[in-house]
PDB file of N, CA and C in Angstrom:
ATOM      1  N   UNK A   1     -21.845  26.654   7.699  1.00  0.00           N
ATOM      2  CA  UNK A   1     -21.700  26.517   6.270  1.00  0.00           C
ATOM      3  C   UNK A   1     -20.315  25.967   5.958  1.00  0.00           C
ATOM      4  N   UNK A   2     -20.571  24.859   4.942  1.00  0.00           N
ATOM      5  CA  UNK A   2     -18.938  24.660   4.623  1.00  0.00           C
ATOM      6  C   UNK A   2     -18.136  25.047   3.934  1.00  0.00           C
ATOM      7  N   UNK A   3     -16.786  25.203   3.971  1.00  0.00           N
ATOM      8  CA  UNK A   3     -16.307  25.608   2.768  1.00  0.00           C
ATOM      9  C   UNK A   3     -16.218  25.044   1.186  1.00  0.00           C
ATOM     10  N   UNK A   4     -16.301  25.734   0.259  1.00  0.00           N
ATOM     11  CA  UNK A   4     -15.828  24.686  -1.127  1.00  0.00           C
ATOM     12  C   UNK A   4     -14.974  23.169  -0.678  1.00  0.00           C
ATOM     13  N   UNK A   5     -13.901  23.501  -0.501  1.00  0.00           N
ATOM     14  CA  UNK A   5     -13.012  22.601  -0.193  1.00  0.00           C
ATOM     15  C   UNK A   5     -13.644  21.893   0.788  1.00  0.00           C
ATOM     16  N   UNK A   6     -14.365  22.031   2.045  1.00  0.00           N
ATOM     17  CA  UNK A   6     -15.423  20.934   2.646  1.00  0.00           C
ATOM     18  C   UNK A   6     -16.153  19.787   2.189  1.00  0.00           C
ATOM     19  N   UNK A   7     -16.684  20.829   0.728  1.00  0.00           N
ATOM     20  CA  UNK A   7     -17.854  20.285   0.337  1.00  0.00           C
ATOM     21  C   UNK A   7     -17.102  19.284  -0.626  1.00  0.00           C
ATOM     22  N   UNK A   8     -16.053  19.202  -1.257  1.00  0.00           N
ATOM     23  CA  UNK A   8     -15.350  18.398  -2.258  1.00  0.00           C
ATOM     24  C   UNK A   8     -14.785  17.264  -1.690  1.00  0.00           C
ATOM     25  N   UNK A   9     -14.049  17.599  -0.179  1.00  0.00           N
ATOM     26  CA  UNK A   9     -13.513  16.638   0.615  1.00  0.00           C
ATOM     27  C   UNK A   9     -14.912  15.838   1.262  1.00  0.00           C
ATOM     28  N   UNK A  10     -15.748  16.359   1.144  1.00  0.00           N
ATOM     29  CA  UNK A  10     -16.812  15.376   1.603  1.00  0.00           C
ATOM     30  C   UNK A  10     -17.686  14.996   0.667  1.00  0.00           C
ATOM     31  N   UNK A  11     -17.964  14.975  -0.453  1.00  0.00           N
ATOM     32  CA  UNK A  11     -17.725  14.244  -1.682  1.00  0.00           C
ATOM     33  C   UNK A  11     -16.919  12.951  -2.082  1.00  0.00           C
ATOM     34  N   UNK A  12     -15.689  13.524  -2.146  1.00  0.00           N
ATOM     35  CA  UNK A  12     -14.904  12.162  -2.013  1.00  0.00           C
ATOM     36  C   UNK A  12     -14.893  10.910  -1.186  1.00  0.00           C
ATOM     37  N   UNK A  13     -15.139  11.849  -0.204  1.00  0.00           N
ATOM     38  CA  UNK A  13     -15.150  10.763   0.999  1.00  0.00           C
ATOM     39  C   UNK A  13     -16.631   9.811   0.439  1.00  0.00           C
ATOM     40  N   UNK A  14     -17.808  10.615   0.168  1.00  0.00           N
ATOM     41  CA  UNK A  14     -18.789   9.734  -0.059  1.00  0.00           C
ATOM     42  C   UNK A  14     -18.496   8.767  -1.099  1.00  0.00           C
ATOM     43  N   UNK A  15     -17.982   9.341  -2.521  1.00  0.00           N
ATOM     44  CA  UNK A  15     -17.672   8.254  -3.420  1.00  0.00           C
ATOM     45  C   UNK A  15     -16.659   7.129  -3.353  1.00  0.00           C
ATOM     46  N   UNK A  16     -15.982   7.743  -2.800  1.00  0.00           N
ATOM     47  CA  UNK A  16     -14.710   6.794  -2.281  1.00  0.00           C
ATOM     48  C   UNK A  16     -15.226   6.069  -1.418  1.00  0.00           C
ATOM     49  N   UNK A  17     -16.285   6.049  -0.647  1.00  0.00           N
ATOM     50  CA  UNK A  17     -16.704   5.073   0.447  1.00  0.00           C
ATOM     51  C   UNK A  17     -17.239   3.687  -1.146  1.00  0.00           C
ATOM     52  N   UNK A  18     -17.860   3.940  -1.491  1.00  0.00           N
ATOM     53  CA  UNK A  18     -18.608   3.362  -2.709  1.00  0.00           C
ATOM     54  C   UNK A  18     -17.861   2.576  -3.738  1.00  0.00           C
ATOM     55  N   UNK A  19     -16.548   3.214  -4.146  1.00  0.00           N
ATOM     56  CA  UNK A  19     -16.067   2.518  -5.413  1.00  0.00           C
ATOM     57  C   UNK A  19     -14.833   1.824  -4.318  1.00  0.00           C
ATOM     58  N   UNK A  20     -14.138   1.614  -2.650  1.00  0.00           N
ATOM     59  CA  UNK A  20     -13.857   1.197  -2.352  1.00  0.00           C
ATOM     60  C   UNK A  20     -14.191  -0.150  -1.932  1.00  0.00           C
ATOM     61  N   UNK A  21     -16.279   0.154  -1.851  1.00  0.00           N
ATOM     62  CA  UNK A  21     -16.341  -1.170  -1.301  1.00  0.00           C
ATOM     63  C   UNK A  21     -16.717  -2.162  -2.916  1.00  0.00           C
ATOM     64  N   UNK A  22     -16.321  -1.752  -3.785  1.00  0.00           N
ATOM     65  CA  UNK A  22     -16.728  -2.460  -5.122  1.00  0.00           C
ATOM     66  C   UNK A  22     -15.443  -3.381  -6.063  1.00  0.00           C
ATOM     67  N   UNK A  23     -14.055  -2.372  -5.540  1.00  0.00           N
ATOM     68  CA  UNK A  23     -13.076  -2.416  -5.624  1.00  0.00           C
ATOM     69  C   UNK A  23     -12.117  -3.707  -4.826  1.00  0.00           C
ATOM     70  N   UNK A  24     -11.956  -3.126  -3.153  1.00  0.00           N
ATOM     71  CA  UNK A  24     -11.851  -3.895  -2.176  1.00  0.00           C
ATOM     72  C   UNK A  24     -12.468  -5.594  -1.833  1.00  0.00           C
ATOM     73  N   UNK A  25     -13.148  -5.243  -2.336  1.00  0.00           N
ATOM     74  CA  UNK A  25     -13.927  -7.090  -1.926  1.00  0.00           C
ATOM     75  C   UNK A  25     -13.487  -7.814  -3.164  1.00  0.00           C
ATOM     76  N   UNK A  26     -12.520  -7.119  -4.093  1.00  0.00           N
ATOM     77  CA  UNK A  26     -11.810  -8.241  -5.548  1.00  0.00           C
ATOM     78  C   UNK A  26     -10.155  -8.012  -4.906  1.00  0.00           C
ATOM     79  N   UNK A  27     -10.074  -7.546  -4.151  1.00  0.00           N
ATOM     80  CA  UNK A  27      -8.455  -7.223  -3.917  1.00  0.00           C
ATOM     81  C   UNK A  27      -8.089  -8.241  -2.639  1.00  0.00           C
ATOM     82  N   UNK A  28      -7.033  -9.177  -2.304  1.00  0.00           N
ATOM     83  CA  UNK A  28      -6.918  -9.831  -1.294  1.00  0.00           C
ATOM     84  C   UNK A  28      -5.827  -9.468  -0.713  1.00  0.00           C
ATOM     85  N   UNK A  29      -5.809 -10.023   1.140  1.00  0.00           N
ATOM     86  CA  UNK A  29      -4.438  -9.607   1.592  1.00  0.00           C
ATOM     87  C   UNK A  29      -3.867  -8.833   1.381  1.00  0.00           C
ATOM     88  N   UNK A  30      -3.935  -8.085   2.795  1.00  0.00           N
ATOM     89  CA  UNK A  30      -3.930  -6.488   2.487  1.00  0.00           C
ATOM     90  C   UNK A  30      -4.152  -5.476   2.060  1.00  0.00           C
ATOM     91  N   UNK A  31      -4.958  -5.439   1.424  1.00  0.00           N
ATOM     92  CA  UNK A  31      -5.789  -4.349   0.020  1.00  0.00           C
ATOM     93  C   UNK A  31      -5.642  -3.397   1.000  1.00  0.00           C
ATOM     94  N   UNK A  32      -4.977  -2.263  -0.285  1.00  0.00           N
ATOM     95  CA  UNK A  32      -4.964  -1.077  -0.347  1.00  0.00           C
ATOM     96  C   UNK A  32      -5.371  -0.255  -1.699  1.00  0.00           C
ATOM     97  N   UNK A  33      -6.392   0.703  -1.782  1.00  0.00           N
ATOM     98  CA  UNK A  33      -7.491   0.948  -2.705  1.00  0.00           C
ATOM     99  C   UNK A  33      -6.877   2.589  -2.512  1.00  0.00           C
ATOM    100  N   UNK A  34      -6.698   3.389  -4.175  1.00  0.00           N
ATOM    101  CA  UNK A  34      -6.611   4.784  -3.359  1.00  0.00           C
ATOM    102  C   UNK A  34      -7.413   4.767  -4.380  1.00  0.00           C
ATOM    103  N   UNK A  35      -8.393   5.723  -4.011  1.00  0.00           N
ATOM    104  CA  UNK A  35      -9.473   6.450  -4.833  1.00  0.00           C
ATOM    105  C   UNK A  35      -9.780   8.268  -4.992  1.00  0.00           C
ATOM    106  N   UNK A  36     -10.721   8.731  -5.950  1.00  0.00           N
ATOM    107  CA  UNK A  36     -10.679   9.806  -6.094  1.00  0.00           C
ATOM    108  C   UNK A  36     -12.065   9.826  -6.538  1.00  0.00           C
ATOM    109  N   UNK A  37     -12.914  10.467  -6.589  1.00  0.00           N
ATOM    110  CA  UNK A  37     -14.317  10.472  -6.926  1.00  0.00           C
ATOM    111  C   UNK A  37     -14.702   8.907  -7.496  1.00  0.00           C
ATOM    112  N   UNK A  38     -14.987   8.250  -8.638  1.00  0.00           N
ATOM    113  CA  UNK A  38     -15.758   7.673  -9.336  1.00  0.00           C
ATOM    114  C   UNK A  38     -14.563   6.536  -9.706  1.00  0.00           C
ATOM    115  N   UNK A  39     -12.931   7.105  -9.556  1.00  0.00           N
ATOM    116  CA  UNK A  39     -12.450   6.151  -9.814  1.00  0.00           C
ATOM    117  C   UNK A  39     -11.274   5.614  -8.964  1.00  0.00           C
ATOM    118  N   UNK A  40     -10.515   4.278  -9.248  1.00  0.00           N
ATOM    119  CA  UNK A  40      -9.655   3.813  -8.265  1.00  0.00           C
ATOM    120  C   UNK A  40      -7.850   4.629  -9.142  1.00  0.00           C
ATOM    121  N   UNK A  41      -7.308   5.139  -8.253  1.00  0.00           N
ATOM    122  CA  UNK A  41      -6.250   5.362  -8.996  1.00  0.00           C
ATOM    123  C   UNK A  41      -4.881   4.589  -8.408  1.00  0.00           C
ATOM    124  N   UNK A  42      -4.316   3.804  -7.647  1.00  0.00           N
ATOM    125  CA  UNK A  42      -3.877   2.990  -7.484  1.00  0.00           C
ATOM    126  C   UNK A  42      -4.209   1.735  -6.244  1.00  0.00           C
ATOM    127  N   UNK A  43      -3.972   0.954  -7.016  1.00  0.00           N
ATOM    128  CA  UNK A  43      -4.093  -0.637  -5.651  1.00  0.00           C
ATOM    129  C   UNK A  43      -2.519  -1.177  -5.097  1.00  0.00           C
ATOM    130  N   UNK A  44      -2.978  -1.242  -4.018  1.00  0.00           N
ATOM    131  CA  UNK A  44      -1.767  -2.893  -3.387  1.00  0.00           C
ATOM    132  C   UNK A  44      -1.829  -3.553  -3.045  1.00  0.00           C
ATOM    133  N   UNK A  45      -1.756  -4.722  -2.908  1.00  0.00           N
ATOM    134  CA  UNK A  45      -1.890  -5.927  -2.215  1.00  0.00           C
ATOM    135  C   UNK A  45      -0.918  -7.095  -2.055  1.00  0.00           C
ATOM    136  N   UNK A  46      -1.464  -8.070  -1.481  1.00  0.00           N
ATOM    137  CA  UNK A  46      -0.439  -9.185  -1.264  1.00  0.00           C
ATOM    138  C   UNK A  46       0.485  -9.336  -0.760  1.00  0.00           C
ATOM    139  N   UNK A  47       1.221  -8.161  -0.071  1.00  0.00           N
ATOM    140  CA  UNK A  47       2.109  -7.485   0.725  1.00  0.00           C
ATOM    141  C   UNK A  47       1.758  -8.642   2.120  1.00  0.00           C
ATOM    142  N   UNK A  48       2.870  -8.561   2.669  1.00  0.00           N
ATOM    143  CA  UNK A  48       2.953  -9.139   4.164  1.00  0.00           C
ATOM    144  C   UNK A  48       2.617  -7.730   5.230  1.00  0.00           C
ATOM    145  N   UNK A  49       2.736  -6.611   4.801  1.00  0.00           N
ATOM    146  CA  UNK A  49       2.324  -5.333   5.916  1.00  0.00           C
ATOM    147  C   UNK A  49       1.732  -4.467   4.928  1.00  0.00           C
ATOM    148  N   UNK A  50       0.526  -4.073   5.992  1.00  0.00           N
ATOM    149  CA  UNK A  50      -0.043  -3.322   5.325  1.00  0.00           C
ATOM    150  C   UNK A  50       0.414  -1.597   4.506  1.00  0.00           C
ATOM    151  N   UNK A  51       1.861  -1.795   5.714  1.00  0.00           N
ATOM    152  CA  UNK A  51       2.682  -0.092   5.149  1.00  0.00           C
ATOM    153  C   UNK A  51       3.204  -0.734   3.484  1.00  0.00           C
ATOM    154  N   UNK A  52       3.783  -1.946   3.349  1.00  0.00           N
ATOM    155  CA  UNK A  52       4.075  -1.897   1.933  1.00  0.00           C
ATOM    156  C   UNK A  52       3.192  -2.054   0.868  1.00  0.00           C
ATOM    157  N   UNK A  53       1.451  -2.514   1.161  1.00  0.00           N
ATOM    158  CA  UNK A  53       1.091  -2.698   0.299  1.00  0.00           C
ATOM    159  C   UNK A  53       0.426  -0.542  -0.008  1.00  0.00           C
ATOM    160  N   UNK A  54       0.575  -0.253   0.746  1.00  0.00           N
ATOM    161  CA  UNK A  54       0.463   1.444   0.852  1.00  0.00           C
ATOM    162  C   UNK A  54       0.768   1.936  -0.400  1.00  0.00           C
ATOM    163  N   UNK A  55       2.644   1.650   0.123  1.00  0.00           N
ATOM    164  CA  UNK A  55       3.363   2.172  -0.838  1.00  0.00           C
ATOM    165  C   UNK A  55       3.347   1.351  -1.904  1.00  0.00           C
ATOM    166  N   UNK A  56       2.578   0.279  -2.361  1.00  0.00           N
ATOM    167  CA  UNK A  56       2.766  -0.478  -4.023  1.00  0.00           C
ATOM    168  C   UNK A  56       1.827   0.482  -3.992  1.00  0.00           C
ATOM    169  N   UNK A  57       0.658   0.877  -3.763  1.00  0.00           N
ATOM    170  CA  UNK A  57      -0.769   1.482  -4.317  1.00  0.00           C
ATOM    171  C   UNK A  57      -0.545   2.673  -4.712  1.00  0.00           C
ATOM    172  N   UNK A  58       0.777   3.365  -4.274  1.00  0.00           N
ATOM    173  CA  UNK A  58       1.344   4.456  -4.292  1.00  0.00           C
ATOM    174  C   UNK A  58       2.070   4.622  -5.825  1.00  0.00           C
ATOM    175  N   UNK A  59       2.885   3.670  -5.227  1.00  0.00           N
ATOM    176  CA  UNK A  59       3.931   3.309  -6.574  1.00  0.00           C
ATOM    177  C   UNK A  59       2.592   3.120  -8.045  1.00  0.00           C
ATOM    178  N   UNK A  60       1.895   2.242  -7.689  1.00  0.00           N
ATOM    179  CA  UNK A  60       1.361   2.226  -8.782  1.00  0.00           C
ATOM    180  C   UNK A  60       0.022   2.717  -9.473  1.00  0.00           C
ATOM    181  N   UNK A  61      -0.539   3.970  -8.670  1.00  0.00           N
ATOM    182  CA  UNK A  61      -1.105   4.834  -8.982  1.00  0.00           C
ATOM    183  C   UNK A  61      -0.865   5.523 -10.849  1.00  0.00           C
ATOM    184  N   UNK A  62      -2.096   5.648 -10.907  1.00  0.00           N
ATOM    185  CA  UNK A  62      -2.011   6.401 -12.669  1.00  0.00           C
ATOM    186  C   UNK A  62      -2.064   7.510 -12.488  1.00  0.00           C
ATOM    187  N   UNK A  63      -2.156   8.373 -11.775  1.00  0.00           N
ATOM    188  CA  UNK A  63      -2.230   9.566 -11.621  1.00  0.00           C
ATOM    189  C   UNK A  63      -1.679  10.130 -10.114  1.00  0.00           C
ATOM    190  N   UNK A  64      -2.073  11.736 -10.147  1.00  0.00           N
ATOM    191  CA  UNK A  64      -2.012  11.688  -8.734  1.00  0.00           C
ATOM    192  C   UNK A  64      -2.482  11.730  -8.065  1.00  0.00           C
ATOM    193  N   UNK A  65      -1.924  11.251  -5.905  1.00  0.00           N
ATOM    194  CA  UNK A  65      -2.798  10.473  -5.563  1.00  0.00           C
ATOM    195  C   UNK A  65      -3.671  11.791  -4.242  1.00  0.00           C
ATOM    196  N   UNK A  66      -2.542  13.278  -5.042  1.00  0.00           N
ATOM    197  CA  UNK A  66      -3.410  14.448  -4.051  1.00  0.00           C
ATOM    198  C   UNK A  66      -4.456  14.229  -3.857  1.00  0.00           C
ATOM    199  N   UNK A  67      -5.475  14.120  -2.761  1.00  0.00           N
ATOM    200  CA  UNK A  67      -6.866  14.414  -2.310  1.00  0.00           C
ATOM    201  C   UNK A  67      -7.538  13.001  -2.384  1.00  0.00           C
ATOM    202  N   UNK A  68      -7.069  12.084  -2.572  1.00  0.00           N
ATOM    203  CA  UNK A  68      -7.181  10.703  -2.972  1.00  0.00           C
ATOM    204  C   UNK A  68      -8.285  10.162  -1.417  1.00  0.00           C
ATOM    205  N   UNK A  69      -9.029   9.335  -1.421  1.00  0.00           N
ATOM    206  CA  UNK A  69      -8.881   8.631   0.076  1.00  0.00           C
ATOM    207  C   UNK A  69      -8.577   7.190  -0.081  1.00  0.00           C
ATOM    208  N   UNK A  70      -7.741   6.868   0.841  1.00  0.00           N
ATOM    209  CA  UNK A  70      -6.682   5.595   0.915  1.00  0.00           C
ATOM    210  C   UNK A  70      -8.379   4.664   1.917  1.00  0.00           C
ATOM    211  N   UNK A  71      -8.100   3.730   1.443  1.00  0.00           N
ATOM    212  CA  UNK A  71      -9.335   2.844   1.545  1.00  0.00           C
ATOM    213  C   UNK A  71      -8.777   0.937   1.820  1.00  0.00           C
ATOM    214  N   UNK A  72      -8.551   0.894   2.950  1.00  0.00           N
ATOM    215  CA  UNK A  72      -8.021  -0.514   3.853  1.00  0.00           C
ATOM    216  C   UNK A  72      -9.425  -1.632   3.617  1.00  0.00           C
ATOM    217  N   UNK A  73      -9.461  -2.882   3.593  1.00  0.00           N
ATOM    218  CA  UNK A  73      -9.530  -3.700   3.820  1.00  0.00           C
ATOM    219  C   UNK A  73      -9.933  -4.330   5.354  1.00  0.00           C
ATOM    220  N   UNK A  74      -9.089  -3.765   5.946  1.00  0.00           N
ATOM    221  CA  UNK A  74      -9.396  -3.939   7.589  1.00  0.00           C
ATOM    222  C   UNK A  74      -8.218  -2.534   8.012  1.00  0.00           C
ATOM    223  N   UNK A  75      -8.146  -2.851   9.921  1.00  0.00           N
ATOM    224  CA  UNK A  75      -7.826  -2.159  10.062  1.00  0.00           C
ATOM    225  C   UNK A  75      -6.598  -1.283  10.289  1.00  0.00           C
ATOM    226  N   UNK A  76      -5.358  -0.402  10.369  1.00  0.00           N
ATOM    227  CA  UNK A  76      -4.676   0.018  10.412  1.00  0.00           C
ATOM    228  C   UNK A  76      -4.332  -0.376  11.658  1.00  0.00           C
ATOM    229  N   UNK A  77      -2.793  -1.905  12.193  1.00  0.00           N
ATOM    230  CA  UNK A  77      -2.311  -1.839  13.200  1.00  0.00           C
ATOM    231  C   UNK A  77      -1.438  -0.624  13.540  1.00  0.00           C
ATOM    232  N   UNK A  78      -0.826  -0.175  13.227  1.00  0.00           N
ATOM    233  CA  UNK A  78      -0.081   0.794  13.088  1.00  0.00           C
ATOM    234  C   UNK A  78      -0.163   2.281  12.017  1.00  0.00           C
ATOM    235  N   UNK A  79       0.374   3.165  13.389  1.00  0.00           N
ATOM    236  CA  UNK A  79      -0.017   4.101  11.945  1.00  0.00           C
ATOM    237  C   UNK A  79       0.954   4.238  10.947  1.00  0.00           C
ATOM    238  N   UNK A  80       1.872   3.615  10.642  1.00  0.00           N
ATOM    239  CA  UNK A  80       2.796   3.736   9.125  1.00  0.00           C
ATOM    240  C   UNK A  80       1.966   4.034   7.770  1.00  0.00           C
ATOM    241  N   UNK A  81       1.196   3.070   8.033  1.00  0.00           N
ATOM    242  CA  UNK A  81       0.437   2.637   6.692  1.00  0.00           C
ATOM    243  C   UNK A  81      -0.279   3.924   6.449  1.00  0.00           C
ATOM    244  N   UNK A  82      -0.628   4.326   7.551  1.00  0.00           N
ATOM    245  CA  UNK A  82      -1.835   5.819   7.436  1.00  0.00           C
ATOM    246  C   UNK A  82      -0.769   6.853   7.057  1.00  0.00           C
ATOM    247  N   UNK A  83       0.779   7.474   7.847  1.00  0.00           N
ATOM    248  CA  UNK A  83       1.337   7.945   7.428  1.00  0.00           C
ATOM    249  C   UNK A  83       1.935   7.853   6.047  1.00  0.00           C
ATOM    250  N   UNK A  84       2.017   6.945   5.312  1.00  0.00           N
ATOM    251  CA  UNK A  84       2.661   6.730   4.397  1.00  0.00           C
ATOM    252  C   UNK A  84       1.995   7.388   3.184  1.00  0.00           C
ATOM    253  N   UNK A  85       0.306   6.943   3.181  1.00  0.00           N
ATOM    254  CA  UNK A  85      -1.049   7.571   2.528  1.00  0.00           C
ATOM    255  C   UNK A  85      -0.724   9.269   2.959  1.00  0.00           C
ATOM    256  N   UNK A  86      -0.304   9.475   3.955  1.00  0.00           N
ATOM    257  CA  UNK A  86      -0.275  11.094   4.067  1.00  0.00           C
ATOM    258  C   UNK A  86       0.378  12.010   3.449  1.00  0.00           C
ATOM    259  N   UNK A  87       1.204  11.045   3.356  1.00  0.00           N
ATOM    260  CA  UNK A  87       2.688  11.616   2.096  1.00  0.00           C
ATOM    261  C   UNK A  87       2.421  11.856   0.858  1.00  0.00           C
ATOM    262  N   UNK A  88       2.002  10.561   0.498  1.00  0.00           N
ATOM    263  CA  UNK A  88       1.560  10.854  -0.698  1.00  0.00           C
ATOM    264  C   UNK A  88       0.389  11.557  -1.554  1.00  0.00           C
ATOM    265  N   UNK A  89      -0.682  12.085  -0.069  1.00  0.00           N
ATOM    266  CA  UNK A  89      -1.470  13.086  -0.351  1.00  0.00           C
ATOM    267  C   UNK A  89      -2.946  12.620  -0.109  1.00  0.00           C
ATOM    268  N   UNK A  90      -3.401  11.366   0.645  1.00  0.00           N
ATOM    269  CA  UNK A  90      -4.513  11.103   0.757  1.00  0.00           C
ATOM    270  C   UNK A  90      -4.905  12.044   1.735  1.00  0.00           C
ATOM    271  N   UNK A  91      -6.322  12.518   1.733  1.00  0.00           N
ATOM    272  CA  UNK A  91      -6.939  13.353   2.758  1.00  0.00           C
ATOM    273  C   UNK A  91      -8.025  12.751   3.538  1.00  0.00           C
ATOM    274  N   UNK A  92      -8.287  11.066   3.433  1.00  0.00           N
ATOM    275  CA  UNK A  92      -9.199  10.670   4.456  1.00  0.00           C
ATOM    276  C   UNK A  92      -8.930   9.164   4.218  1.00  0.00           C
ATOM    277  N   UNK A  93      -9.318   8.493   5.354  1.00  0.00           N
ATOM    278  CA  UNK A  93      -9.037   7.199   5.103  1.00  0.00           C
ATOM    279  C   UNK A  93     -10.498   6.478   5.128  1.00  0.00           C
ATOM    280  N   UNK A  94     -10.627   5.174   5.176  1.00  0.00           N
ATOM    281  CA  UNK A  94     -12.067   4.095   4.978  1.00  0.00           C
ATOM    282  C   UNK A  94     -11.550   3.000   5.393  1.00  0.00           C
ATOM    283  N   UNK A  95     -11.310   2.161   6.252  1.00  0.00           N
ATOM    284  CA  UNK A  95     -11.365   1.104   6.905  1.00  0.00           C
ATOM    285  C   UNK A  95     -12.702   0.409   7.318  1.00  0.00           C
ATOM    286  N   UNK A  96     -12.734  -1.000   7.422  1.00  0.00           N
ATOM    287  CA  UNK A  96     -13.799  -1.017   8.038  1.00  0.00           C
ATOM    288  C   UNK A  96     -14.293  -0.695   9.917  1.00  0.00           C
ATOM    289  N   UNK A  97     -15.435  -0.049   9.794  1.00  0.00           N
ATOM    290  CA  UNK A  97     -15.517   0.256  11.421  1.00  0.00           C
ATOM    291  C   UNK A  97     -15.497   1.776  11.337  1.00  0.00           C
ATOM    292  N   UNK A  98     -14.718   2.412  10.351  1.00  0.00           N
ATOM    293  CA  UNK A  98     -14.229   3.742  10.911  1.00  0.00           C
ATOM    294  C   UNK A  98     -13.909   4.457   9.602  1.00  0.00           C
ATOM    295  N   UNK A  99     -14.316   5.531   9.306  1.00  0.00           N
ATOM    296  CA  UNK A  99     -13.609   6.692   8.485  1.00  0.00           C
ATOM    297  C   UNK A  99     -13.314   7.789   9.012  1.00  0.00           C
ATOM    298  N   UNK A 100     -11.943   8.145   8.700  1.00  0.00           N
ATOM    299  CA  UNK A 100     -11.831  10.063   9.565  1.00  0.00           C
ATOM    300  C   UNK A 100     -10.726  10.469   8.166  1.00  0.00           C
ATOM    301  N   UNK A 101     -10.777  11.781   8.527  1.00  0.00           N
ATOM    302  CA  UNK A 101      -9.894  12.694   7.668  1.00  0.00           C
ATOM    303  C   UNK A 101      -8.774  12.621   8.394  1.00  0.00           C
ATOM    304  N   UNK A 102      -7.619  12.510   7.117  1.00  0.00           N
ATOM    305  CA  UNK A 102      -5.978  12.729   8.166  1.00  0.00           C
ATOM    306  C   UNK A 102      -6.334  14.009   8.488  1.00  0.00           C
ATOM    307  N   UNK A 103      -5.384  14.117   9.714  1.00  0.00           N
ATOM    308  CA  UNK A 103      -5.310  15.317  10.484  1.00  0.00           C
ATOM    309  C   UNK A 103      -3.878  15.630  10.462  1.00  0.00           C
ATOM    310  N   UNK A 104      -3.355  17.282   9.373  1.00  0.00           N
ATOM    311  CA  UNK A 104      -2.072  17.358   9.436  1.00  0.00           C
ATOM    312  C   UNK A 104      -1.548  18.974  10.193  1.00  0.00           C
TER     313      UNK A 104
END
């Protein structure tokens, strides 16, 4: 059985799979998508690395980005970009190929 908090973090993850890929395919070079149920709460892009377009999506988030899942474009060469999302409170990521929960 899962816990509440299971069942919410895996929620998100489902919607966030959804409004990332609706989101993401209008965002170029580098897209970075943070989402939260139903909606996107900050983007980045256009960045030359994917760790700075992180932190624009960060920076320019409307809210906050606790429990958020950070949602790539492609995939994470490095983990900066994933750390950086950790900081600021994402709890799962969406790349293509692969989704997992940060592990802290």
């Amino acid at each position: 059985m899962e816990s509440r908090d299971q069942e919410e973090t895996n929620g998100s993850r489902e919607n966030g799979h959804g409004v990332w890929l609706e989101v993401a395919k209008h965002v170029k070079s580098n897209a970075i998508v943070l989402v939260r149920e139903d909606r996107t709460i900050g983007i980045g892009a256009g960045q030359m690395s994917r760790v700075d377009s992180t932190r624009l999506a960060v920076m320019k988030a409307q809210s906050s980005t606790k429990g958020t899942v950070l949602a790539s474009d492609a995939m994470f060469p490095f983990r900066d970009g994933v750390d950086t999302g950790a900081e600021a409170g994402a709890s799962a990521i969406i790349q293509p190929g692969a989704r997992f929960e940060i592990m802290k």
